[in-house]
N, C-alpha and C. Protein backbone atom coordinates (compact mmCIF):
# COMPACT_ATOMS: atom_id res chain seq x y z
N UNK A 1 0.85 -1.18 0.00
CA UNK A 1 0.00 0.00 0.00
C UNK A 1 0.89 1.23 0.00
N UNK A 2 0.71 2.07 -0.80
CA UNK A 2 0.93 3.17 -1.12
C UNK A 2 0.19 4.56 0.04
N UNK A 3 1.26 5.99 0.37
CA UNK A 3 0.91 6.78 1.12
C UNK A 3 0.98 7.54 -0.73
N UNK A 4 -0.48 8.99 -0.86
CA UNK A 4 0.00 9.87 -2.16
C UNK A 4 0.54 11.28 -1.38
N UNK A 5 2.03 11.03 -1.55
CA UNK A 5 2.32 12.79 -0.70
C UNK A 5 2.31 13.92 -1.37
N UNK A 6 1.68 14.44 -0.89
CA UNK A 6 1.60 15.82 -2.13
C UNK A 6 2.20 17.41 -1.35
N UNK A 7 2.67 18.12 -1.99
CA UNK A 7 3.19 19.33 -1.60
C UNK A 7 1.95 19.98 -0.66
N UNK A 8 2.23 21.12 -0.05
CA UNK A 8 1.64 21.83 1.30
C UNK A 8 0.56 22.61 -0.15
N UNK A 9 1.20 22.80 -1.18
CA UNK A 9 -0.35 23.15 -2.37
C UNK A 9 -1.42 22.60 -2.70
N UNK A 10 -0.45 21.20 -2.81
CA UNK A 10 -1.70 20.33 -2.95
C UNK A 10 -1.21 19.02 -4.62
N UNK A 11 -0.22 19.04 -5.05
CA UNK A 11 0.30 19.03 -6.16
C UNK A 11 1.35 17.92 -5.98
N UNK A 12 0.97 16.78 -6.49
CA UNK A 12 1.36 15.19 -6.21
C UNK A 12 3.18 15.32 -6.12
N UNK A 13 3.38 14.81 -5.37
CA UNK A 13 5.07 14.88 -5.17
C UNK A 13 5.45 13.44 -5.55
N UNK A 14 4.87 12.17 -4.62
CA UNK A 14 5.04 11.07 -5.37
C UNK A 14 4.09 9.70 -4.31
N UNK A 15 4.13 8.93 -5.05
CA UNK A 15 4.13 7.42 -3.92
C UNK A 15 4.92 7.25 -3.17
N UNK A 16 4.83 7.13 -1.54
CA UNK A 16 5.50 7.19 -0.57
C UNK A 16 5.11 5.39 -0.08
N UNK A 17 5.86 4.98 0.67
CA UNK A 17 5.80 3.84 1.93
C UNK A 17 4.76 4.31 2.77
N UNK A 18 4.00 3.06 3.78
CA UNK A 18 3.88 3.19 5.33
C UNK A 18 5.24 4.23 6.03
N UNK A 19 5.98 3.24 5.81
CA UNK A 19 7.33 4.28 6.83
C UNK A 19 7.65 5.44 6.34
N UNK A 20 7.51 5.33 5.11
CA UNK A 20 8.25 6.65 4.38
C UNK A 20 7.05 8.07 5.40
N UNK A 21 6.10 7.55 5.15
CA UNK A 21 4.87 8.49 5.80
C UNK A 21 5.00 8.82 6.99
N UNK A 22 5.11 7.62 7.74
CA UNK A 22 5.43 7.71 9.65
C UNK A 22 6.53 8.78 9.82
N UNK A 23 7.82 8.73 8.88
CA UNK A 23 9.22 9.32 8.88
C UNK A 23 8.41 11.13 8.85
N UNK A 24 7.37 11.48 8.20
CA UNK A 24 6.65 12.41 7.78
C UNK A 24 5.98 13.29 8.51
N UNK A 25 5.28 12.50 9.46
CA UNK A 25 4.15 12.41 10.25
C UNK A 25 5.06 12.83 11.62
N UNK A 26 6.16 12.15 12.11
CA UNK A 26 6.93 12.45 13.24
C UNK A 26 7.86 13.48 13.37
N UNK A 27 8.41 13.89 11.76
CA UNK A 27 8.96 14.70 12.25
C UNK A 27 8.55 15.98 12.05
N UNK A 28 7.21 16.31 11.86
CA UNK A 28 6.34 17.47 12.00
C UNK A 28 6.18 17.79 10.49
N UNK A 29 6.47 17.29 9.28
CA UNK A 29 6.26 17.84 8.22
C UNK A 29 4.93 17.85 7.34
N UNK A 30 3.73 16.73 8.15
CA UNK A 30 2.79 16.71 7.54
C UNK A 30 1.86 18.30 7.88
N UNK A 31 1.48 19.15 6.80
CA UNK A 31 0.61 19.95 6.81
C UNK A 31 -0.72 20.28 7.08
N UNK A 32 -1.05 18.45 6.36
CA UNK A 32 -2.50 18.02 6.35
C UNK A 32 -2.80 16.61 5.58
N UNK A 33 -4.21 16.33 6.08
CA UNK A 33 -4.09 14.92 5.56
C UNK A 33 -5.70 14.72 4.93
N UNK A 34 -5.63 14.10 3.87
CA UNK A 34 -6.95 13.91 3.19
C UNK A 34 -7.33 12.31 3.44
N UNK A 35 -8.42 11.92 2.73
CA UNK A 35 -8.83 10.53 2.84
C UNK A 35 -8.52 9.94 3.91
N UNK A 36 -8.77 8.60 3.95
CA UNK A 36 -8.92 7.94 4.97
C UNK A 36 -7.63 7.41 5.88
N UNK A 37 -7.75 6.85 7.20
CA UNK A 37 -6.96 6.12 7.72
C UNK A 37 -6.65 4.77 7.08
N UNK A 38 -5.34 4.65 7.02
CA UNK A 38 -4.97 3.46 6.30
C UNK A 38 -3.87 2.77 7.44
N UNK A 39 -3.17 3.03 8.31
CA UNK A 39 -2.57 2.30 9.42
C UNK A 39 -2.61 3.13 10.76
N UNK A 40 -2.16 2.20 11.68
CA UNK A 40 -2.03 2.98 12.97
C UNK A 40 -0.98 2.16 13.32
N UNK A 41 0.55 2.76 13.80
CA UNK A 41 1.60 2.42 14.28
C UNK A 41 1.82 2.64 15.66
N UNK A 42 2.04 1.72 16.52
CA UNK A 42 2.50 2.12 18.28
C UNK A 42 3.86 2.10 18.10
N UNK A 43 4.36 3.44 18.83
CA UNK A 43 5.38 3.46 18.91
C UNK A 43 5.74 2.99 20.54
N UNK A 44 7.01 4.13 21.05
CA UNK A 44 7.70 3.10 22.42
C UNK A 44 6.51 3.94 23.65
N UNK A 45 7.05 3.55 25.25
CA UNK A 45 6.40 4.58 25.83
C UNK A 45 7.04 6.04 26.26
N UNK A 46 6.65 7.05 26.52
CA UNK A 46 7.52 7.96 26.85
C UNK A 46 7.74 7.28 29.03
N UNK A 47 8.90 7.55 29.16
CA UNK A 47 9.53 7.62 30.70
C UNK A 47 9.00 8.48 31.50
N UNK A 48 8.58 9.65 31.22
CA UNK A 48 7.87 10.36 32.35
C UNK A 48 6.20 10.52 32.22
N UNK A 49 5.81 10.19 31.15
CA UNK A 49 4.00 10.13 31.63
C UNK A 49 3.76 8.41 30.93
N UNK A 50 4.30 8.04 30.65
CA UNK A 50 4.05 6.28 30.69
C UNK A 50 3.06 6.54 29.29
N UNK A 51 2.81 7.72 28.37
CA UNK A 51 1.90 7.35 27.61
C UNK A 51 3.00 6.96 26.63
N UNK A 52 2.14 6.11 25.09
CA UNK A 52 2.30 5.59 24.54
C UNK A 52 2.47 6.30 23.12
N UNK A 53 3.07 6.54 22.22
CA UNK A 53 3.19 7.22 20.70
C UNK A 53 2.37 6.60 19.97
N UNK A 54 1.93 7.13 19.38
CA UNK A 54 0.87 6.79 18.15
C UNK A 54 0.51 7.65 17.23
N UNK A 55 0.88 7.05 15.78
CA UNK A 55 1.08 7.30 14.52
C UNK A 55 -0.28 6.92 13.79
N UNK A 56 -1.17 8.03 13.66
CA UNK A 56 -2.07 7.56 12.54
C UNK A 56 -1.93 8.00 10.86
N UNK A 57 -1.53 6.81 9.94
CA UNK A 57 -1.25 7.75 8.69
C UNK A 57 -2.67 7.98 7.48
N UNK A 58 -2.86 8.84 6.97
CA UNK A 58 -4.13 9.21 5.86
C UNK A 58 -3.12 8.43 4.92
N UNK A 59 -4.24 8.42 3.94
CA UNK A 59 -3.96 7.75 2.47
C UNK A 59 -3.14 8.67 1.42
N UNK A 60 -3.40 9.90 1.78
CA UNK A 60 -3.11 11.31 1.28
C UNK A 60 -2.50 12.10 1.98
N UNK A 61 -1.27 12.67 2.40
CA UNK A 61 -1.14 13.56 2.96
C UNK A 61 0.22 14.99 2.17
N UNK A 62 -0.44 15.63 2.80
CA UNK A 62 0.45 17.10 2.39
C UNK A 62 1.11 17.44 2.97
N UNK A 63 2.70 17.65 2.88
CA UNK A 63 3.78 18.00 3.30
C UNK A 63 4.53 19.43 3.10
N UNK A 64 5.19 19.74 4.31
CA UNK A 64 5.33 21.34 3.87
C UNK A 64 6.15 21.50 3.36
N UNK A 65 6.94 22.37 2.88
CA UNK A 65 7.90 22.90 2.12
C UNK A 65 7.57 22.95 0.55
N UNK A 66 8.37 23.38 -0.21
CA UNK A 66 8.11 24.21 -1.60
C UNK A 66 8.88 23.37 -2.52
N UNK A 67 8.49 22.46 -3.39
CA UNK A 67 9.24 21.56 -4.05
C UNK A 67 10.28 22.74 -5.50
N UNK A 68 11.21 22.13 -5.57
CA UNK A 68 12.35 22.98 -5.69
C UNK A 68 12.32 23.14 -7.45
N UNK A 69 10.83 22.08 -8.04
CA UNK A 69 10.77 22.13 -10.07
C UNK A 69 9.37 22.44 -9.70
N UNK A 70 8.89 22.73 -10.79
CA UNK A 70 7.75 22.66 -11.14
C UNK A 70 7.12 21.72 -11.90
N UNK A 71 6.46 21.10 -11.62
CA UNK A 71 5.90 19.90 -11.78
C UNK A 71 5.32 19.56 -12.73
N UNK A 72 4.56 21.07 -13.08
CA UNK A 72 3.79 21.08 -14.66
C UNK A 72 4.59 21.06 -15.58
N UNK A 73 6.12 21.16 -15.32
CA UNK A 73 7.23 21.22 -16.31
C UNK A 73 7.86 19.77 -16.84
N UNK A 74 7.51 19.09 -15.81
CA UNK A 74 7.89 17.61 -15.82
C UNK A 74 7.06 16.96 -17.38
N UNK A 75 8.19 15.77 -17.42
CA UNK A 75 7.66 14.91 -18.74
C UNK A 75 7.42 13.71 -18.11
N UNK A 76 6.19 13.07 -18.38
CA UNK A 76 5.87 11.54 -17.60
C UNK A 76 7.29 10.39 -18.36
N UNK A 77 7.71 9.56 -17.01
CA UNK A 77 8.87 8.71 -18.03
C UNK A 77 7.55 7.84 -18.86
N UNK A 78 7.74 6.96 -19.86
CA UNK A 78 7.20 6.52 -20.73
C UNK A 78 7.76 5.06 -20.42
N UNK A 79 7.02 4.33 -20.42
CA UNK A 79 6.65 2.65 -20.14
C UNK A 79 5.75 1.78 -20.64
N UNK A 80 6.24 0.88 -20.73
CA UNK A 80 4.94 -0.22 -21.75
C UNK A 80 3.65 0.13 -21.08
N UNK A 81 3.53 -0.53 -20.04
CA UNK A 81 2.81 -0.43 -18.29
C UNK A 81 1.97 0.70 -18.23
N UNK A 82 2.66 1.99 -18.50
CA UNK A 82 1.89 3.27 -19.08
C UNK A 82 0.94 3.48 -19.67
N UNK A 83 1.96 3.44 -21.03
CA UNK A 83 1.51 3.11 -22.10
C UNK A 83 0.14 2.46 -22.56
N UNK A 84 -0.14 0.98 -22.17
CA UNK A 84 -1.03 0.13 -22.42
C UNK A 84 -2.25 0.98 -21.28
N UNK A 85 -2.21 1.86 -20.10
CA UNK A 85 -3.36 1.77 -19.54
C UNK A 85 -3.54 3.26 -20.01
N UNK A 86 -2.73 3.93 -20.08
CA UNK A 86 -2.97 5.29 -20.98
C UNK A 86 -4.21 4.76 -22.12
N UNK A 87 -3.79 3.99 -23.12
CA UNK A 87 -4.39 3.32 -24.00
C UNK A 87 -5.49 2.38 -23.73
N UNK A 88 -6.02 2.23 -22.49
CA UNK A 88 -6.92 1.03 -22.27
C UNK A 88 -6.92 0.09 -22.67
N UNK A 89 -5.71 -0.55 -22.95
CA UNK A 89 -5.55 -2.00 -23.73
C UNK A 89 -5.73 -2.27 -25.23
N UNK A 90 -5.79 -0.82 -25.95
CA UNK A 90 -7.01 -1.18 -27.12
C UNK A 90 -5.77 -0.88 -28.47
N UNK A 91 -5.89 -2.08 -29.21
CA UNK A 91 -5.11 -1.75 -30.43
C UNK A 91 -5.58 -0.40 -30.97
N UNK A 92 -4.80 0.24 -31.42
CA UNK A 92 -4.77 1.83 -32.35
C UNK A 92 -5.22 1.49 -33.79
N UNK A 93 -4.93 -0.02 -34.41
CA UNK A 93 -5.51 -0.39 -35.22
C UNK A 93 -6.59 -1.06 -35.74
N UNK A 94 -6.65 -2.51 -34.73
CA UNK A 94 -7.82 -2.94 -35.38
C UNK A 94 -8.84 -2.52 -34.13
N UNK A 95 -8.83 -1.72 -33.16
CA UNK A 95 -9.96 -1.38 -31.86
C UNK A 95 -9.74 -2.92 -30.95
N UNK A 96 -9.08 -3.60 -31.23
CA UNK A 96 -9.16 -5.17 -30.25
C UNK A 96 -8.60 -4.43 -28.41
N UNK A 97 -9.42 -5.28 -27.42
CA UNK A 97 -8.96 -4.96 -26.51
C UNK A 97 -7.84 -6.16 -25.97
N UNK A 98 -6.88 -6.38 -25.25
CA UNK A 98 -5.67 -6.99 -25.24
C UNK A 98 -5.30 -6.85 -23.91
N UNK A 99 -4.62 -8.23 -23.44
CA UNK A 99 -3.96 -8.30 -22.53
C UNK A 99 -2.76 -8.01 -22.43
N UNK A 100 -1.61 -7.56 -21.21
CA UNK A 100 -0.45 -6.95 -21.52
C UNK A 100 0.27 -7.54 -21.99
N UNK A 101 0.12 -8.96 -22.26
CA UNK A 101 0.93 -9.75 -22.92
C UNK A 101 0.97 -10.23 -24.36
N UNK A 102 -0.02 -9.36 -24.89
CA UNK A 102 -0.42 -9.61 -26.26
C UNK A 102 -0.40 -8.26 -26.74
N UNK A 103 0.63 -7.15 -26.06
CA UNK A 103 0.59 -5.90 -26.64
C UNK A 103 1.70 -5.36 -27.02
N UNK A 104 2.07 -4.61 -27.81
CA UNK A 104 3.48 -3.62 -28.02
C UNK A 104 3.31 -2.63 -27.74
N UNK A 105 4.92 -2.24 -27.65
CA UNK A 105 4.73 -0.23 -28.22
C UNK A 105 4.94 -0.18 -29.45
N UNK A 106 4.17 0.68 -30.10
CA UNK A 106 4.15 0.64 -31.70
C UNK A 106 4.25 2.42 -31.67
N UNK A 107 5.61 2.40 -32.64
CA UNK A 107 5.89 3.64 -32.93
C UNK A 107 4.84 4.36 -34.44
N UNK A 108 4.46 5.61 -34.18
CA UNK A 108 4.06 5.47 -35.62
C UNK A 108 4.83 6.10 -36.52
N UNK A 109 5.65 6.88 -36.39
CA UNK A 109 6.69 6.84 -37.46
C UNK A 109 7.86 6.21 -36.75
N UNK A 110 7.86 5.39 -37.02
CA UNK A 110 9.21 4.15 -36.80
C UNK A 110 10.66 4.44 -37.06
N UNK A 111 11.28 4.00 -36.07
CA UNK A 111 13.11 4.31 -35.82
C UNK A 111 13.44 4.21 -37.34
N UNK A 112 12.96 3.33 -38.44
CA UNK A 112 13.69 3.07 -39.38
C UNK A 112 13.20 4.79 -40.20
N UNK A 113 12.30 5.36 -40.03
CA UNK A 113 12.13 6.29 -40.99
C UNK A 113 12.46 7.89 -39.67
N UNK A 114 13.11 7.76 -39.00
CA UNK A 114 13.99 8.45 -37.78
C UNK A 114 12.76 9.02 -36.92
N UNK A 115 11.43 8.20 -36.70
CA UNK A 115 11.24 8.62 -35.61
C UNK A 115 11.70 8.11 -33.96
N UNK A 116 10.88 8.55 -32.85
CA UNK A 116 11.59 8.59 -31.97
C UNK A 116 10.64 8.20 -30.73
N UNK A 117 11.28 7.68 -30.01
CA UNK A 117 10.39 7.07 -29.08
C UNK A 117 10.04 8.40 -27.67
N UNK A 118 8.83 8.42 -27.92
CA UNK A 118 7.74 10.03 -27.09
C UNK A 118 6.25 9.47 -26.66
N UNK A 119 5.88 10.33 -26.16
CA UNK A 119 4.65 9.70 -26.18
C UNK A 119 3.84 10.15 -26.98
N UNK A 120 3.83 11.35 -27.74
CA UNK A 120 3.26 11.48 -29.03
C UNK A 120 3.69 10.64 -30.11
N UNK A 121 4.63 9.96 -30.10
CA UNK A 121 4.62 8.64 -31.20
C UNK A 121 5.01 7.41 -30.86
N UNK A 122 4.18 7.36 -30.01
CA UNK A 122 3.54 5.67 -29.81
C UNK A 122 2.08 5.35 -29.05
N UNK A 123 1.52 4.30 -29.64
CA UNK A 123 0.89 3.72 -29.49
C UNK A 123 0.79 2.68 -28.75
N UNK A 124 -0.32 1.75 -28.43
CA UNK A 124 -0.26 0.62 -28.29
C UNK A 124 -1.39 -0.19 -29.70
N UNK A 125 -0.43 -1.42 -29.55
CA UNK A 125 -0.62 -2.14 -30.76
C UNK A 125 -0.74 -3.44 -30.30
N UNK A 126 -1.19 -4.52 -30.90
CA UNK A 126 -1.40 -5.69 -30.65
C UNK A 126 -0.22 -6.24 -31.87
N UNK A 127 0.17 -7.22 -31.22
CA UNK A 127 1.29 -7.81 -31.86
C UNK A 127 0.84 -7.91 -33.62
N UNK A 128 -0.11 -8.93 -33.66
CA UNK A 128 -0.94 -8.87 -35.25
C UNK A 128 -0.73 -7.73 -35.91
N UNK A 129 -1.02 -6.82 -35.75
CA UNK A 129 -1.43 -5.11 -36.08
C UNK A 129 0.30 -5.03 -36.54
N UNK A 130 0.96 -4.82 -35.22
CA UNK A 130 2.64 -4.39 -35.57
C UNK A 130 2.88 -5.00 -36.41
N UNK A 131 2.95 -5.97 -36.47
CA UNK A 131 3.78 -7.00 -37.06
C UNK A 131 3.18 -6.54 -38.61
N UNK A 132 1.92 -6.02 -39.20
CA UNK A 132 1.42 -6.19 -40.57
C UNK A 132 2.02 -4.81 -40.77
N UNK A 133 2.05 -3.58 -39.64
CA UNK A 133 2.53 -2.35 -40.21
C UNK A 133 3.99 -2.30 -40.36
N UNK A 134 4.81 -3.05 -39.97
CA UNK A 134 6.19 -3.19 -39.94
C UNK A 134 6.81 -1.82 -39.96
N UNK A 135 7.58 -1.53 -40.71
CA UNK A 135 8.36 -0.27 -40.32
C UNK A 135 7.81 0.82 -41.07
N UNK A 136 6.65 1.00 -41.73
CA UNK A 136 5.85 1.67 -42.27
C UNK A 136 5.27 2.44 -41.19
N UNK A 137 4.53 3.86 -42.33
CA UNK A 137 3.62 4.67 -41.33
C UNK A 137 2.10 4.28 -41.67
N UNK A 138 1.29 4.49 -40.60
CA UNK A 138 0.14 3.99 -40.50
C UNK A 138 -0.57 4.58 -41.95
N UNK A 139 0.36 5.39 -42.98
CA UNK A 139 -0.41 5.87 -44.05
C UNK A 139 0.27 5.46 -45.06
N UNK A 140 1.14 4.35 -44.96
CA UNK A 140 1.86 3.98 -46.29
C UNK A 140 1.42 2.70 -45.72
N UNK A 141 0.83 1.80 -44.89
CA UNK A 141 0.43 0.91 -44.22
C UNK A 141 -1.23 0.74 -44.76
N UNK A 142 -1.43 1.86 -44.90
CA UNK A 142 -3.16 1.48 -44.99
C UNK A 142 -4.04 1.24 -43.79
N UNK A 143 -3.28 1.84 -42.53
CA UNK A 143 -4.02 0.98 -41.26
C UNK A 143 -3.93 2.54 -40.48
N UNK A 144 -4.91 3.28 -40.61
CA UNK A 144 -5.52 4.49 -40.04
C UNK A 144 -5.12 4.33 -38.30
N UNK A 145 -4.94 5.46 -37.62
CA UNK A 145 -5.12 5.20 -36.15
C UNK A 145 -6.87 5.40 -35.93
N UNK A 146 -6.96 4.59 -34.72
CA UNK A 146 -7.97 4.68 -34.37
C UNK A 146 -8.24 6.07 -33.03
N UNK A 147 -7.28 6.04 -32.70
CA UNK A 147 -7.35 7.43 -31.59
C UNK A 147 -5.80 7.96 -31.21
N UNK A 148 -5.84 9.22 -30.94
CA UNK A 148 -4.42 9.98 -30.66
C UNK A 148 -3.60 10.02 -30.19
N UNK A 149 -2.24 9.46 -29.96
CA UNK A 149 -1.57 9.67 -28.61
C UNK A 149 -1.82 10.85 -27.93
N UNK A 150 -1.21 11.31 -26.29
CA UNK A 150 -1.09 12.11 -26.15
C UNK A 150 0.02 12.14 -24.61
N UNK A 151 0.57 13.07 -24.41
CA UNK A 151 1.11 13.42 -23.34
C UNK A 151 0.09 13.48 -21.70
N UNK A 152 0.50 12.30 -21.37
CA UNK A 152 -0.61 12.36 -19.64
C UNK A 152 -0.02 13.76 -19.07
N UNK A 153 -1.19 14.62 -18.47
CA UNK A 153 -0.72 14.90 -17.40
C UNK A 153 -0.31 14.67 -15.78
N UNK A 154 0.15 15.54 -15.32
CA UNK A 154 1.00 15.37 -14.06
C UNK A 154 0.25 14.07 -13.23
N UNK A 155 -1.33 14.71 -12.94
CA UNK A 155 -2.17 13.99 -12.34
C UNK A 155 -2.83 12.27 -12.80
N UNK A 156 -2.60 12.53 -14.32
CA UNK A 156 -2.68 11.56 -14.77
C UNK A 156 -1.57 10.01 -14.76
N UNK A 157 -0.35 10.84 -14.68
CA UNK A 157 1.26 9.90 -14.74
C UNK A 157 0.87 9.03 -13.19
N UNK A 158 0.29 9.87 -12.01
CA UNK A 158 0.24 9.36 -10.52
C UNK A 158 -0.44 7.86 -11.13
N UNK A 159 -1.85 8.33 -12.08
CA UNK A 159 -2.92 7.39 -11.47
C UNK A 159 -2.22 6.40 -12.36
N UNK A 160 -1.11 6.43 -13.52
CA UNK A 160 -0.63 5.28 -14.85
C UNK A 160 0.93 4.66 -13.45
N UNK A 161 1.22 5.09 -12.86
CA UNK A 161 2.19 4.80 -11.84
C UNK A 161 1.72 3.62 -10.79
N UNK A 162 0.69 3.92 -10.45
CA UNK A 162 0.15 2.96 -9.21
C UNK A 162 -0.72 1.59 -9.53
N UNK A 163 -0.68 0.69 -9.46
CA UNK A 163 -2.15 0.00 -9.78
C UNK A 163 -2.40 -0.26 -8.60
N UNK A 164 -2.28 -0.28 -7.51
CA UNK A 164 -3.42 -0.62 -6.18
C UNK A 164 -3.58 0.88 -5.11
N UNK A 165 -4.43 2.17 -6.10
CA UNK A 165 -4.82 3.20 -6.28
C UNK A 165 -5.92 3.15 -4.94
N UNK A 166 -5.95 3.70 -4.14
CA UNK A 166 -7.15 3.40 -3.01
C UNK A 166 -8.02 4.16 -3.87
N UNK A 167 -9.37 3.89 -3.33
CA UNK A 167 -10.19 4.80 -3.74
C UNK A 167 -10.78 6.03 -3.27
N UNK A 168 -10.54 6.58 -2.36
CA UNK A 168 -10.40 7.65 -1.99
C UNK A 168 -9.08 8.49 -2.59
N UNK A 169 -7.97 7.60 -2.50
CA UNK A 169 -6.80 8.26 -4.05
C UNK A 169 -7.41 8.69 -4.72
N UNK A 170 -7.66 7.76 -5.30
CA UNK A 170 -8.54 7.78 -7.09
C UNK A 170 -9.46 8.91 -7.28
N UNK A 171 -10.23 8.88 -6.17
CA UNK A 171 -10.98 10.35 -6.30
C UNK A 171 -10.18 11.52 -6.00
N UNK A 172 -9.46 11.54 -5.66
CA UNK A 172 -8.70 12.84 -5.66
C UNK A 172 -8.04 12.96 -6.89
N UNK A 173 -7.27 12.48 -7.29
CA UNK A 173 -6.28 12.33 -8.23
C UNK A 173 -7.44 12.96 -9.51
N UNK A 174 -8.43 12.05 -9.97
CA UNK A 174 -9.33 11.76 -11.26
C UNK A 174 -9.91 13.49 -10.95
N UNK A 175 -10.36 13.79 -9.66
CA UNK A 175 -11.01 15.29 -10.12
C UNK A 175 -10.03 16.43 -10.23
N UNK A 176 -8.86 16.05 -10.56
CA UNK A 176 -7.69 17.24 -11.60
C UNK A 176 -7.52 16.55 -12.92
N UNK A 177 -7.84 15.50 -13.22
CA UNK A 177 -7.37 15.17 -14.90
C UNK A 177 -8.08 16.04 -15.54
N UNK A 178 -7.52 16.54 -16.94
CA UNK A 178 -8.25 16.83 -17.75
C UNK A 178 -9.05 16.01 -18.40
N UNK A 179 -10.33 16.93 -18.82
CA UNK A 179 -11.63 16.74 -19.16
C UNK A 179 -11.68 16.04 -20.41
N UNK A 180 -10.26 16.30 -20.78
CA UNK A 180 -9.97 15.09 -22.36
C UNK A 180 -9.40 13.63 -22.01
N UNK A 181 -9.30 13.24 -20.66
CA UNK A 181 -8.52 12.52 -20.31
C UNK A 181 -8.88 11.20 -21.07
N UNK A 182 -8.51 10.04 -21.37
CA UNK A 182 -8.88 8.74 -21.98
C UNK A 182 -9.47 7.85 -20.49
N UNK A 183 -8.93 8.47 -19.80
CA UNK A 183 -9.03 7.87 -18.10
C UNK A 183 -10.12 7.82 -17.31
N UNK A 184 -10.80 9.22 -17.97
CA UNK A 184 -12.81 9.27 -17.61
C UNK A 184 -13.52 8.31 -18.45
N UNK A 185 -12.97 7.78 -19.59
CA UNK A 185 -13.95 6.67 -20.16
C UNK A 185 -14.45 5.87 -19.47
């Protein structure tokens, strides 16, 4: 299980640990905390009032200080894993939906004619599909895309990063995607 720590703005910093969070939580840096309780840690007792430490961590929490980039500046790294859920599993060519093991990255202008691996040129493809467009473009191929790549945003890279997303995450995260997202389908 995943902690989502986000800056004292509000603006995803990254997937954290249980501990990574506790480390957070103790040494005064949490700001604030959204969603739900997800652990409770006992710590030792204190020596002069015999009480006991206790760590409750949110699913979400906001940490202070001023992250040192700007975030909207960031480029998502690019991954099959990505890739395929960016894409919902769905060939670009024939619409087939696909398991990750029956999928590629399919460039559409291909290394051999100097394109370059981005996320505006690639796809996901089903092996069948690649394999018939070979190093061709989908217009010397005859095999149209069926929908656009595009660059995830910030909020979007969190939710293509995680797959065991709480749902109280998920709702946070999903009400900043954009309204074009492939991710509201």
């Amino acid at each position: 299980m995943k902690v989502l720590k986000l800056s004292a703005q509000g603006l995803p910093q990254s997937w954290i640990s249980l501990e990574q969070a506790v480390i957070h939580y103790a040494s005064g840096e949490v700001r604030w905390e959204s969603g739900g309780e997800v652990a409770v840690f006992h710590g030792g007792h204190n020596a002069m009032t015999g009480q006991q430490s206790i760590v409750r961590v949110n699913s979400i929490i906001g940490t202070r200080g001023v992250p040192n980039i700007n975030p909207f500046n960031l480029r998502p790294g690019l991954t099959n894993a990505k890739l395929f859920i960016r894409d919902r599993n769905v060939c670009a060519y024939c619409g087939g939906h696909f398991h990750e093991g029956e999928l590629t990255r399919e460039h559409i202008i291909p290394f051999a004619q100097h394109g370059i691996d981005t996320w505006m040129n690639v796809v996901t493809a089903c092996k069948p599909c690649n394999h018939r467009k070979s190093h061709r473009t989908p217009e010397q191929a005859h095999m149209p895309l069926l929908y656009t790549p595009y660059v995830p945003s910030l909020w979007e890279d969190f939710i293509l990063r995680n797959r065991r997303i709480l749902a109280d995450q998920m709702e946070f995260l999903m009400a900043h995607v954009p309204k074009s997202s492939r991710l509201l389908d």
